[in-house]
N, C-alpha and C. Protein backbone atom coordinates (compact mmCIF):
# COMPACT_ATOMS: atom_id res chain seq x y z
N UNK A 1 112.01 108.72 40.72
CA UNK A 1 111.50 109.04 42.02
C UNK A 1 112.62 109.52 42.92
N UNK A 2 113.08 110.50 42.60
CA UNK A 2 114.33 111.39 43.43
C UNK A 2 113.67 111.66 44.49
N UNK A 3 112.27 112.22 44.76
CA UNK A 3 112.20 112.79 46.24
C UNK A 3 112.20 111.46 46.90
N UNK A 4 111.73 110.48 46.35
CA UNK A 4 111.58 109.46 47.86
C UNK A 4 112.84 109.18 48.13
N UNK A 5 113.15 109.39 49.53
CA UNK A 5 114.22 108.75 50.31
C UNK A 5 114.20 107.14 50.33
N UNK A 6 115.61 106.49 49.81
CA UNK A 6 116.07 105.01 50.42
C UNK A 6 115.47 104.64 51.44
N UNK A 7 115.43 103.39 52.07
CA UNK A 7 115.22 102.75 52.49
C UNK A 7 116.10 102.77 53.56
N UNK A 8 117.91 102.36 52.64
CA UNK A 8 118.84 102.14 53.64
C UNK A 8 119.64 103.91 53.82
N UNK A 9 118.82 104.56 53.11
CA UNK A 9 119.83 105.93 53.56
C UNK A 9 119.55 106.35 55.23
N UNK A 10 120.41 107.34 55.50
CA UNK A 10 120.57 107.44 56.93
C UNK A 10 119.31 108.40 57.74
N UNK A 11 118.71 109.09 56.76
CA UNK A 11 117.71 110.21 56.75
C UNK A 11 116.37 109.16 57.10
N UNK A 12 116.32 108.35 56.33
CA UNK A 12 115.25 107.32 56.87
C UNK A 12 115.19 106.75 57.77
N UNK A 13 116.48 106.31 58.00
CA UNK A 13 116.59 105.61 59.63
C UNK A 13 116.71 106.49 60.62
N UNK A 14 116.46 107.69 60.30
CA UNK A 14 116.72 108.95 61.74
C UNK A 14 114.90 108.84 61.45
N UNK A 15 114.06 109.31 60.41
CA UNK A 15 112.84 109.57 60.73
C UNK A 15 112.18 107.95 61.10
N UNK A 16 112.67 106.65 60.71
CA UNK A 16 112.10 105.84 61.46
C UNK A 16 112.20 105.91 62.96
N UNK A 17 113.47 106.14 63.26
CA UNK A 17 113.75 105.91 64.97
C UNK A 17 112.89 106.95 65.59
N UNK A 18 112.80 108.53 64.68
CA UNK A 18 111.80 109.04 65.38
C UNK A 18 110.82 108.49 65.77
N UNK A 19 110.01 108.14 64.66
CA UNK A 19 108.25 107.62 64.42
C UNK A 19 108.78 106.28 65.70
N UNK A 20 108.82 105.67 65.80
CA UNK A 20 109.58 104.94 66.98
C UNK A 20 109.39 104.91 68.29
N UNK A 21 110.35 106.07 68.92
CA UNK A 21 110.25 106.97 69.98
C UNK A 21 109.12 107.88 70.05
N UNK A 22 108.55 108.25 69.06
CA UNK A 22 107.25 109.18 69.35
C UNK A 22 106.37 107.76 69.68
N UNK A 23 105.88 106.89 68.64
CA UNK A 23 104.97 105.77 69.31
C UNK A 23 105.00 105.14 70.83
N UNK A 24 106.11 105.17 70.89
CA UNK A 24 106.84 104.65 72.43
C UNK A 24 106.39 105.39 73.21
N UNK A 25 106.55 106.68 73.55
CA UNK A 25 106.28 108.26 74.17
C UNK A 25 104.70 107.92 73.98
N UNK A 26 104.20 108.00 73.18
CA UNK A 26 102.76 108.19 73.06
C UNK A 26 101.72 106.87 74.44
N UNK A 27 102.24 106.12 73.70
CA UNK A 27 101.79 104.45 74.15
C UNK A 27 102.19 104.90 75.81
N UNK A 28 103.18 105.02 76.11
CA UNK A 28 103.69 105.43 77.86
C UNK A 28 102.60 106.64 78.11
N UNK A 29 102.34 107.45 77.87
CA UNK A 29 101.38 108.58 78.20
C UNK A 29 99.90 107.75 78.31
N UNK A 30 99.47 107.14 77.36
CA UNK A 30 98.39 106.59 77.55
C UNK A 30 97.76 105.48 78.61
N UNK A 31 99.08 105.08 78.77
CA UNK A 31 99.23 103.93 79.40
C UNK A 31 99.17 104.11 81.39
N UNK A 32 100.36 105.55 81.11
CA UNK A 32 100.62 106.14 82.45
C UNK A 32 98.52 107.21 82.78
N UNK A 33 98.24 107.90 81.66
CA UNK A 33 97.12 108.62 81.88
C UNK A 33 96.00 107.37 82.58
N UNK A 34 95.92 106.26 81.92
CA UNK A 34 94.84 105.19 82.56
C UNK A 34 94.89 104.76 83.94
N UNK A 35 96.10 104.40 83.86
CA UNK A 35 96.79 103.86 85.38
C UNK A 35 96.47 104.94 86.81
N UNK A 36 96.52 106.27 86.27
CA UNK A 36 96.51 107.15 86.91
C UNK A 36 94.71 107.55 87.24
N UNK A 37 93.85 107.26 86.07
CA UNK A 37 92.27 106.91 86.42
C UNK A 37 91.75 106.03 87.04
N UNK A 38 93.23 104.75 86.99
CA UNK A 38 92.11 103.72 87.65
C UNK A 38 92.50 104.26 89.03
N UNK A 39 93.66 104.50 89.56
CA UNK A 39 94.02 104.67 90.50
C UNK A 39 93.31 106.04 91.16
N UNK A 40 92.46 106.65 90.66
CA UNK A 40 91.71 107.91 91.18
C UNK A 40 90.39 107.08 91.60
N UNK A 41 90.19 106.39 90.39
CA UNK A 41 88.48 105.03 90.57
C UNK A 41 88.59 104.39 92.00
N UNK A 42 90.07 104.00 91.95
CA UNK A 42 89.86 103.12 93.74
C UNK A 42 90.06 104.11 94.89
N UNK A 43 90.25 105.07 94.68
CA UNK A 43 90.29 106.06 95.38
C UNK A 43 88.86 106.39 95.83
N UNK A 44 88.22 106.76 94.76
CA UNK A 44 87.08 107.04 95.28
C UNK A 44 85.94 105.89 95.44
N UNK A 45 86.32 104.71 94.99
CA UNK A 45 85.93 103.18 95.41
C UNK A 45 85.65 102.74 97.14
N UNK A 46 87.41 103.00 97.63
CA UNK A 46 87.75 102.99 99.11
C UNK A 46 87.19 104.23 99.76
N UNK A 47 86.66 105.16 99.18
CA UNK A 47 86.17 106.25 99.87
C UNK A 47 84.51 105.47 100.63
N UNK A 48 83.77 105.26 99.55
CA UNK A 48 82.52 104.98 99.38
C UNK A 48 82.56 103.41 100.33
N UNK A 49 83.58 102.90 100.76
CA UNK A 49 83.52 101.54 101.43
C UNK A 49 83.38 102.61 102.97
N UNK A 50 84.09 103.70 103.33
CA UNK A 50 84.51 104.17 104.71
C UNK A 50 83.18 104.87 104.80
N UNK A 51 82.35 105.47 103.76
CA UNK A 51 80.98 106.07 103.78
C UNK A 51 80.27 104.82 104.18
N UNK A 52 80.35 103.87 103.37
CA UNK A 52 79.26 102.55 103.30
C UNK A 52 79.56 102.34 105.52
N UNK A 53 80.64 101.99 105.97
CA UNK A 53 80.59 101.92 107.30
C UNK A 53 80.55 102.68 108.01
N UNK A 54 80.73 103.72 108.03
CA UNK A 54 80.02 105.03 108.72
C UNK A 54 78.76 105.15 109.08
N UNK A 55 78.02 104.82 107.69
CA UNK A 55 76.73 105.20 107.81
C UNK A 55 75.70 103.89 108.56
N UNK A 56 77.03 102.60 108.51
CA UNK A 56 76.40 101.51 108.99
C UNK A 56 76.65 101.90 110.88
N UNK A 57 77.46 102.67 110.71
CA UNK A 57 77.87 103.15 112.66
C UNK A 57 76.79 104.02 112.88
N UNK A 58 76.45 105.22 111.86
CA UNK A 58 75.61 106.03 112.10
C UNK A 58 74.09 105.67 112.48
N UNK A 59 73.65 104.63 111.50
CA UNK A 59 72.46 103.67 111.50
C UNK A 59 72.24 103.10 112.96
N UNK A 60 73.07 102.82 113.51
CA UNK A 60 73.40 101.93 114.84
C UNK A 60 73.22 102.96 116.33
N UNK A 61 73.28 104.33 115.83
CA UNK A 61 73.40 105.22 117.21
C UNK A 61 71.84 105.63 117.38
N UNK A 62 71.19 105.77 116.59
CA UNK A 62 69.40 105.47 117.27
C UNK A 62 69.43 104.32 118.07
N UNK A 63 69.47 102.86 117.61
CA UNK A 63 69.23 102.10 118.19
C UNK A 63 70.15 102.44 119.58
N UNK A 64 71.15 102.82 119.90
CA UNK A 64 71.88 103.01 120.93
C UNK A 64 71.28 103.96 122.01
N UNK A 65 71.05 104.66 121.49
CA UNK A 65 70.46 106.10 122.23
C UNK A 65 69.04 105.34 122.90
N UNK A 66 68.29 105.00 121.95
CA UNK A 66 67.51 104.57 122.72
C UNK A 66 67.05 103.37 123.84
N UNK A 67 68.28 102.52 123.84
CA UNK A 67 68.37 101.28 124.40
C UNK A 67 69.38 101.59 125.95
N UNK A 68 70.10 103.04 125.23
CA UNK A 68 70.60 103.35 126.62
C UNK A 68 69.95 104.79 127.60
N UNK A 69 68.69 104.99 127.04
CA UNK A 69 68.10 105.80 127.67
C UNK A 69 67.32 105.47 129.00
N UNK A 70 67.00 103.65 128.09
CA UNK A 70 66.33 103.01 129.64
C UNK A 70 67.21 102.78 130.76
N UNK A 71 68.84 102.70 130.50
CA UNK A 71 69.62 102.51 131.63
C UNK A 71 70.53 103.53 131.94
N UNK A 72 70.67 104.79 131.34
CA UNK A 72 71.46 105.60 132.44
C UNK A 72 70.98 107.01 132.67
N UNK A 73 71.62 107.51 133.54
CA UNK A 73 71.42 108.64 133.88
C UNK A 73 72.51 109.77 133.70
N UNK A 74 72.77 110.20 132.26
CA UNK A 74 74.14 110.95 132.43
C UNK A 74 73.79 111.84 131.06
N UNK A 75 74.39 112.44 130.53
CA UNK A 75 74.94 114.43 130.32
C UNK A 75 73.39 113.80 128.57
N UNK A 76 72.48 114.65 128.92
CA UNK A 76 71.64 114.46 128.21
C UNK A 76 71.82 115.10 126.63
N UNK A 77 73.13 116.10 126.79
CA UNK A 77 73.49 116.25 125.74
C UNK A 77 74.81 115.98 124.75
N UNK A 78 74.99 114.90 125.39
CA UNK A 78 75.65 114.11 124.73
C UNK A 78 75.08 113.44 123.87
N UNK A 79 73.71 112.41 124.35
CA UNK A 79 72.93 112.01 122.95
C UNK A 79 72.34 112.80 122.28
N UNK A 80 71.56 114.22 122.54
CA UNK A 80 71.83 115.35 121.60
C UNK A 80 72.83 115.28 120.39
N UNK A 81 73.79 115.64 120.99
CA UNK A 81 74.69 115.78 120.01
C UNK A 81 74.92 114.78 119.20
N UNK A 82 74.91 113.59 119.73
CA UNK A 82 75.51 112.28 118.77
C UNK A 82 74.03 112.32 117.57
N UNK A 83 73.11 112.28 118.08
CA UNK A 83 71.39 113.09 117.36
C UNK A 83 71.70 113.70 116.79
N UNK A 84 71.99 114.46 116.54
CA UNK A 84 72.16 116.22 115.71
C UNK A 84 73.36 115.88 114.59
N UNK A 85 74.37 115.49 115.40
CA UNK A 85 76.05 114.81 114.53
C UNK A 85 75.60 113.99 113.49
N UNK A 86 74.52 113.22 113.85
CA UNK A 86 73.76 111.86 113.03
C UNK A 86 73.18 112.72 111.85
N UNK A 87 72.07 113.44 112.05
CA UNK A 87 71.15 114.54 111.04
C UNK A 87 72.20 115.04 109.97
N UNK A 88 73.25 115.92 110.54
CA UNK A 88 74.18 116.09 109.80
C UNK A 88 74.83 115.67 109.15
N UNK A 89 75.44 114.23 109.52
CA UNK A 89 76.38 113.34 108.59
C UNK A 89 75.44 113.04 107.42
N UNK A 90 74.02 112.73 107.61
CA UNK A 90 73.19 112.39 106.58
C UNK A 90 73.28 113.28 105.77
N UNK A 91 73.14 114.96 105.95
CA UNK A 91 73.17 116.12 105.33
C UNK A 91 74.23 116.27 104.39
N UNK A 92 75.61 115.94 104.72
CA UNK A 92 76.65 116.35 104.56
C UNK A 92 77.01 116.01 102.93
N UNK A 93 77.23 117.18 102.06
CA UNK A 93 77.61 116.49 100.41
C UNK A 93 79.22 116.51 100.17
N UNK A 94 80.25 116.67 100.87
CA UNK A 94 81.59 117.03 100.50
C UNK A 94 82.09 115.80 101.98
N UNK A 95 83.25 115.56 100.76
CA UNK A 95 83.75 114.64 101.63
C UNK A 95 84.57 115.06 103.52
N UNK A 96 84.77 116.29 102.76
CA UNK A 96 85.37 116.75 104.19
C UNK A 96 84.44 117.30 104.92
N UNK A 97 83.10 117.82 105.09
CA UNK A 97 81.87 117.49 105.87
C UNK A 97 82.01 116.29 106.32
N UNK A 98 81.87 115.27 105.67
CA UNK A 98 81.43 113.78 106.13
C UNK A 98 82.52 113.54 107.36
N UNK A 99 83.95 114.06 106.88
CA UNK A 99 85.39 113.44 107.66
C UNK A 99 84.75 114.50 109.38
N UNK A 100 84.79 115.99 108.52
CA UNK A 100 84.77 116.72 109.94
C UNK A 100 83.43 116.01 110.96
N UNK A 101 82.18 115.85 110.41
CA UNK A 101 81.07 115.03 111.33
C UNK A 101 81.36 113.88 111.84
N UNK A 102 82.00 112.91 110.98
CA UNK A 102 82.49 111.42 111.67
C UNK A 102 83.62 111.77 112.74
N UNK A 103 84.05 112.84 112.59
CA UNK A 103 84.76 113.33 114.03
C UNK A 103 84.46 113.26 114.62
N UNK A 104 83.63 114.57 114.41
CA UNK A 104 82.68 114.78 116.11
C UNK A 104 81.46 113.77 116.61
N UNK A 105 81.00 112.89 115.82
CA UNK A 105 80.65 111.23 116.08
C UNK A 105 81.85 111.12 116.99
N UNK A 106 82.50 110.67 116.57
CA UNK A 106 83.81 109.77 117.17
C UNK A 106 83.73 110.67 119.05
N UNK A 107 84.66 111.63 118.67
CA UNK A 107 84.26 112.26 120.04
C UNK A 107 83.03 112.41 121.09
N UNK A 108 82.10 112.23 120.28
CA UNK A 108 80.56 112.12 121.51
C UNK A 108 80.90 110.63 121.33
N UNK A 109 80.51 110.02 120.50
CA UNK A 109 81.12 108.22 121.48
C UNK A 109 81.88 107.70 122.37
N UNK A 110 83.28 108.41 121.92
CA UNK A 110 84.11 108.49 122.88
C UNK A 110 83.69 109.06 124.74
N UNK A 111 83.02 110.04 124.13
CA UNK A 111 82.34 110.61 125.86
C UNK A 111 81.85 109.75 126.17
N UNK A 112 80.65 108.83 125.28
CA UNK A 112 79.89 107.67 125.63
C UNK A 112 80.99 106.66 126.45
N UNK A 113 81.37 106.47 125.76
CA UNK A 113 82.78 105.24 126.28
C UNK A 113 83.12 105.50 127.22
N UNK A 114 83.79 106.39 127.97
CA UNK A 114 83.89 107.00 129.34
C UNK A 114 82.65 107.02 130.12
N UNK A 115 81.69 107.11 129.83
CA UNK A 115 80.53 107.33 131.01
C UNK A 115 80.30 106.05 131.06
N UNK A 116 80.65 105.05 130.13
CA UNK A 116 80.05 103.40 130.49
C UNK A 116 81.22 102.99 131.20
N UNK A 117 82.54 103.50 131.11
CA UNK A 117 83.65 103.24 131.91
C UNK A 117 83.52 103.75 133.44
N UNK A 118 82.96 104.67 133.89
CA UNK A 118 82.81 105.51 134.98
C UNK A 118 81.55 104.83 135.80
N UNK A 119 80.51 104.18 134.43
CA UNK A 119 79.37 103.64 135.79
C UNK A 119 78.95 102.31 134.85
N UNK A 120 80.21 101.11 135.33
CA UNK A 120 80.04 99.60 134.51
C UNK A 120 78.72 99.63 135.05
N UNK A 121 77.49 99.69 135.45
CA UNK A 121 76.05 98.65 136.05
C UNK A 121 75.64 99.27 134.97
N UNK A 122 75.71 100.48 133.89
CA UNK A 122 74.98 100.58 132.80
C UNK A 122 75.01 99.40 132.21
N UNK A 123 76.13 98.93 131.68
CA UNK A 123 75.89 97.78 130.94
C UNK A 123 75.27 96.28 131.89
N UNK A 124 74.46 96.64 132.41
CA UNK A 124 73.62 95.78 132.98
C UNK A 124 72.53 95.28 131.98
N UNK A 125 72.04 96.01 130.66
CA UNK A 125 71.57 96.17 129.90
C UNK A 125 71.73 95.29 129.08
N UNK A 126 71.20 93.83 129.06
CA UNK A 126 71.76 92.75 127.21
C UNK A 126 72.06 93.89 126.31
N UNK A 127 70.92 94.82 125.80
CA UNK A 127 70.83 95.18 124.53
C UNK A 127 71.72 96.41 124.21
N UNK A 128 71.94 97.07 125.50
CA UNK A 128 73.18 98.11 125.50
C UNK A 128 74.35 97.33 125.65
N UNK A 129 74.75 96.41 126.00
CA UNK A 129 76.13 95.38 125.28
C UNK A 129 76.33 94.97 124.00
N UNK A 130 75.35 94.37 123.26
CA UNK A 130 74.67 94.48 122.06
C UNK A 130 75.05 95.16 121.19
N UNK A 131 74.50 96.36 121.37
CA UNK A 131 74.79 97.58 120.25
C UNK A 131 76.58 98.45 120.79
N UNK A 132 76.83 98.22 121.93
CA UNK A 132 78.36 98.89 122.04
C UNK A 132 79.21 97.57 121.51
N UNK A 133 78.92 96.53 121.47
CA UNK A 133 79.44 95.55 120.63
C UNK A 133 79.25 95.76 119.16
N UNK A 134 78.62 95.81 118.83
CA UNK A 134 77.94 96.18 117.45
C UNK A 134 79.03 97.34 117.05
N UNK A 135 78.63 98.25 117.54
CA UNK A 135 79.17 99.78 117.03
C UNK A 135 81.20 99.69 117.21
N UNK A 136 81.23 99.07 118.12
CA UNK A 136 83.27 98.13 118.76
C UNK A 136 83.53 97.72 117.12
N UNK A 137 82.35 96.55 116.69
CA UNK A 137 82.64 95.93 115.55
C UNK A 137 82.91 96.53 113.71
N UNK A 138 81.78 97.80 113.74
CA UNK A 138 82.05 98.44 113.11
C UNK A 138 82.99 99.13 113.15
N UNK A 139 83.10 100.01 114.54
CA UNK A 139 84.55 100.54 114.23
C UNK A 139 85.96 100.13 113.76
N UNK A 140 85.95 98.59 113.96
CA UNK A 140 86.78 97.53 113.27
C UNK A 140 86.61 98.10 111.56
N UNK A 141 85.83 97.75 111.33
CA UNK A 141 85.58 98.28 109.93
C UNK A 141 85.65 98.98 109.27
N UNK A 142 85.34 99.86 110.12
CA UNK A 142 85.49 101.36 109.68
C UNK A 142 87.68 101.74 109.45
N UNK A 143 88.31 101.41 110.28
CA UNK A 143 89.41 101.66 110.63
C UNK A 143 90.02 100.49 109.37
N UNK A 144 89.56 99.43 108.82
CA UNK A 144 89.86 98.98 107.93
C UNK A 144 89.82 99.42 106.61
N UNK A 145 88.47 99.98 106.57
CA UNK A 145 88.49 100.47 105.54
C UNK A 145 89.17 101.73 105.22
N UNK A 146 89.01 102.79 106.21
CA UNK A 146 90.02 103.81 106.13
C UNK A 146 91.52 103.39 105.89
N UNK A 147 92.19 102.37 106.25
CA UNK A 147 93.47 101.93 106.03
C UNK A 147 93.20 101.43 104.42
N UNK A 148 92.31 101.22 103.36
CA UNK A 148 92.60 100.96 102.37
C UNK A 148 92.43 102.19 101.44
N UNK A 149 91.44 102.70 102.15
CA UNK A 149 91.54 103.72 101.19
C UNK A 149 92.88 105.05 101.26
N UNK A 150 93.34 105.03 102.51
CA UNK A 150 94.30 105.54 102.51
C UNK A 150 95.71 104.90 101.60
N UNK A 151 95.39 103.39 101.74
CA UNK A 151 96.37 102.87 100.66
C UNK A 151 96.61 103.08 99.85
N UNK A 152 94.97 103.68 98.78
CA UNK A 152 94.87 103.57 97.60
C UNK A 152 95.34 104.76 97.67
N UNK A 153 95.10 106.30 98.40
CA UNK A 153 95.57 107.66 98.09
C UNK A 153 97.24 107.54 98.27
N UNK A 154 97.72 106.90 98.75
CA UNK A 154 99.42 106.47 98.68
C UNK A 154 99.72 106.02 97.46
N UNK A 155 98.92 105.14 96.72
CA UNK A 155 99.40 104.42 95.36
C UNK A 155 99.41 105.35 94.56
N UNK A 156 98.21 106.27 94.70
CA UNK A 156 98.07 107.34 93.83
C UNK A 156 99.10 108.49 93.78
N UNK A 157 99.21 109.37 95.13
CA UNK A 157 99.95 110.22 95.28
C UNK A 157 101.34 109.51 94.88
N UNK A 158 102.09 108.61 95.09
CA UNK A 158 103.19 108.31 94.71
C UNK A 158 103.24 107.89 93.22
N UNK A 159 102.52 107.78 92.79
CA UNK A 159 102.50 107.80 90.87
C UNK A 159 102.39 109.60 90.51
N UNK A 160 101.63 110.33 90.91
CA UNK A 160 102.00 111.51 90.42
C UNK A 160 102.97 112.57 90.77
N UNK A 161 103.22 111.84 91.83
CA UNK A 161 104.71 112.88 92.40
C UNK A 161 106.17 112.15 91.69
N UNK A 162 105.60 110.61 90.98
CA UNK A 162 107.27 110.16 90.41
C UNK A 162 107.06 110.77 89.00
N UNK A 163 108.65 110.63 88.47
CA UNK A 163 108.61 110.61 87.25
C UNK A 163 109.07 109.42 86.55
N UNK A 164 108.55 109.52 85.76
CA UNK A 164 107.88 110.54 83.97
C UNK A 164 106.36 111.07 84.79
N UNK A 165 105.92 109.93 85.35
CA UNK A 165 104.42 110.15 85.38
C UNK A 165 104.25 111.26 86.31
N UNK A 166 104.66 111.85 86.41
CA UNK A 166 104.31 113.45 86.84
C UNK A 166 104.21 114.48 85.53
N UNK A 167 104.75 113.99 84.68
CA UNK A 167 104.52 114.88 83.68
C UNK A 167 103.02 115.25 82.90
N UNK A 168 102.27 113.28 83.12
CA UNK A 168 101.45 113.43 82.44
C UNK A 168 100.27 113.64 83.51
N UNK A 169 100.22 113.19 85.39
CA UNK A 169 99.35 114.20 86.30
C UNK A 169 99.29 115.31 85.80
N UNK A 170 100.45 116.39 85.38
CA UNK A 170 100.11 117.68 85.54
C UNK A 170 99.33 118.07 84.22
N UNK A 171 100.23 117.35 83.42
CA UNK A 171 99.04 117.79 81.87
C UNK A 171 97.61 117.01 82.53
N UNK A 172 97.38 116.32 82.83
CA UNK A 172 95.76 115.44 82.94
C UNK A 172 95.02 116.23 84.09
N UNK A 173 95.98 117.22 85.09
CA UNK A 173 95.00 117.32 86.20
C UNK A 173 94.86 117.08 87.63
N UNK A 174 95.44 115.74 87.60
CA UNK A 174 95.71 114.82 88.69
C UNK A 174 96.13 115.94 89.81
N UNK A 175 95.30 115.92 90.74
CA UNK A 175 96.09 116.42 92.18
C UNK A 175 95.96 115.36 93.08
N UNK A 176 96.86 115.72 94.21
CA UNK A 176 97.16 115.15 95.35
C UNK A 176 96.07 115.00 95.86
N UNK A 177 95.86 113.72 96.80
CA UNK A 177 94.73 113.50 98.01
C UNK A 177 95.10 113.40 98.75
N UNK A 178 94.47 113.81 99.85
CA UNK A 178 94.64 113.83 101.44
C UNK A 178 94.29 112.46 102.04
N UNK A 179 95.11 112.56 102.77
CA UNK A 179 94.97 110.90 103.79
C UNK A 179 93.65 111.09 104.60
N UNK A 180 93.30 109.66 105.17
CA UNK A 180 91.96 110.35 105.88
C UNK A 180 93.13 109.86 107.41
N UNK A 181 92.68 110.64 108.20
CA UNK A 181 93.62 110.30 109.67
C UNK A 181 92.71 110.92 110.75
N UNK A 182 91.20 110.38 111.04
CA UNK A 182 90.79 110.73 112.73
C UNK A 182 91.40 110.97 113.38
N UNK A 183 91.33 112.07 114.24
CA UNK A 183 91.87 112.88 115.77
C UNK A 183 91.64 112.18 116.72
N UNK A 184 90.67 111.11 116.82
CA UNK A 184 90.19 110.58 118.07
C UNK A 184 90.09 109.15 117.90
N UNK A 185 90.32 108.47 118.58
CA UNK A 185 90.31 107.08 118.84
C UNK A 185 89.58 106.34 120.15
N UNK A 186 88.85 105.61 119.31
CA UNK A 186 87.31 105.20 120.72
C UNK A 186 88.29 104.07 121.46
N UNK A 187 88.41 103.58 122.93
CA UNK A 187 88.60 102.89 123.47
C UNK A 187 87.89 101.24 122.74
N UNK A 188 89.15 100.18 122.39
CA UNK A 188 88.94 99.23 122.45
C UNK A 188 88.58 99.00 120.58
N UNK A 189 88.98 100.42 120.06
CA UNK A 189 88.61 100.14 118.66
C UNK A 189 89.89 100.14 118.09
N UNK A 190 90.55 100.12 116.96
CA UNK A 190 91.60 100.00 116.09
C UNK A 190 92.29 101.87 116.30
């Protein structure tokens, strides 16, 4: 048996150390490719928590609109809009729809917030304290949850921008995500 190579010759121990280092290499790719799915999974996990409270804020601005229709007298299209902003967010299939509408939510609330700042006897109202409490509380939530899911797009983006594991984002796909970061900030919320 001339073709088989020794055991202890040196030709064997170069193709073991290969087979070796390729298993090693392999096992790290697989290992780095999973890590890099789960970390896309909580990504879009923490997405669906900032949808889940949104839509619990969104749910909340009927009841608002109409509880503050019995007590004020101010820009009638403002609840329009927060109405219409509402229709839409429901509409909306892409996440950056959802981000750009929960904007302009944010901003007609915000107007809201100012006109209850400009004439305190609105909240003369139990049930319009109520629901701007309510909606205060969610926005708690909301701003929480956006801080995790932004966490999770940090865990992520910083695994495919390091190396090795950038090597195997670019073979797998993996792109970058965008932070979520609102323009507007409601008085008295996070």
């Amino acid at each position: 048996m001339r073709w088989m190579p020794r055991f202890g010759s040196r030709g064997s121990l170069a193709v073991l150390g290969a087979v070796v280092v390729l298993v090693i290499l392999l096992v790290w790719m697989v290992l780095a490719y999973n890590a890099l799915v789960a970390k896309e999974t909580a990504i879009e996990a923490q997405w669906a928590e900032v949808e889940n409270r949104y839509q619990l804020k969104v749910d909340k601005i009927p009841q608002l609109v109409a509880a503050a229709e019995g007590y004020q007298e101010f820009e009638r299209s403002t609840l329009e809009n927060i109405t219409r902003l509402r229709t839409q967010w429901s509409n909306a299939s892409t996440i950056d729809q959802w981000i750009n509408t929960s904007n302009a939510i944010d901003q007609n609330l915000y107007s809201l917030w100012l006109t209850y700042e400009a004439y305190p006897t609105l909240f003369a109202g139990t049930l319009v304290q109520d629901l701007m409490f309510e909606i205060s509380g969610v926005e708690n939530e909301i701003a929480v949850a956006r801080m995790r899911y932004n966490e999770a797009v940090q865990a992520y983006n910083t695994q495919i921008r390091s190396f090795p594991d950038m090597l195997v984002a670019g073979w797998g796909g993996f792109q970058e995500r965008d932070y979520y970061n609102p323009p507007v900030t409601i008085p008295g919320a996070p």
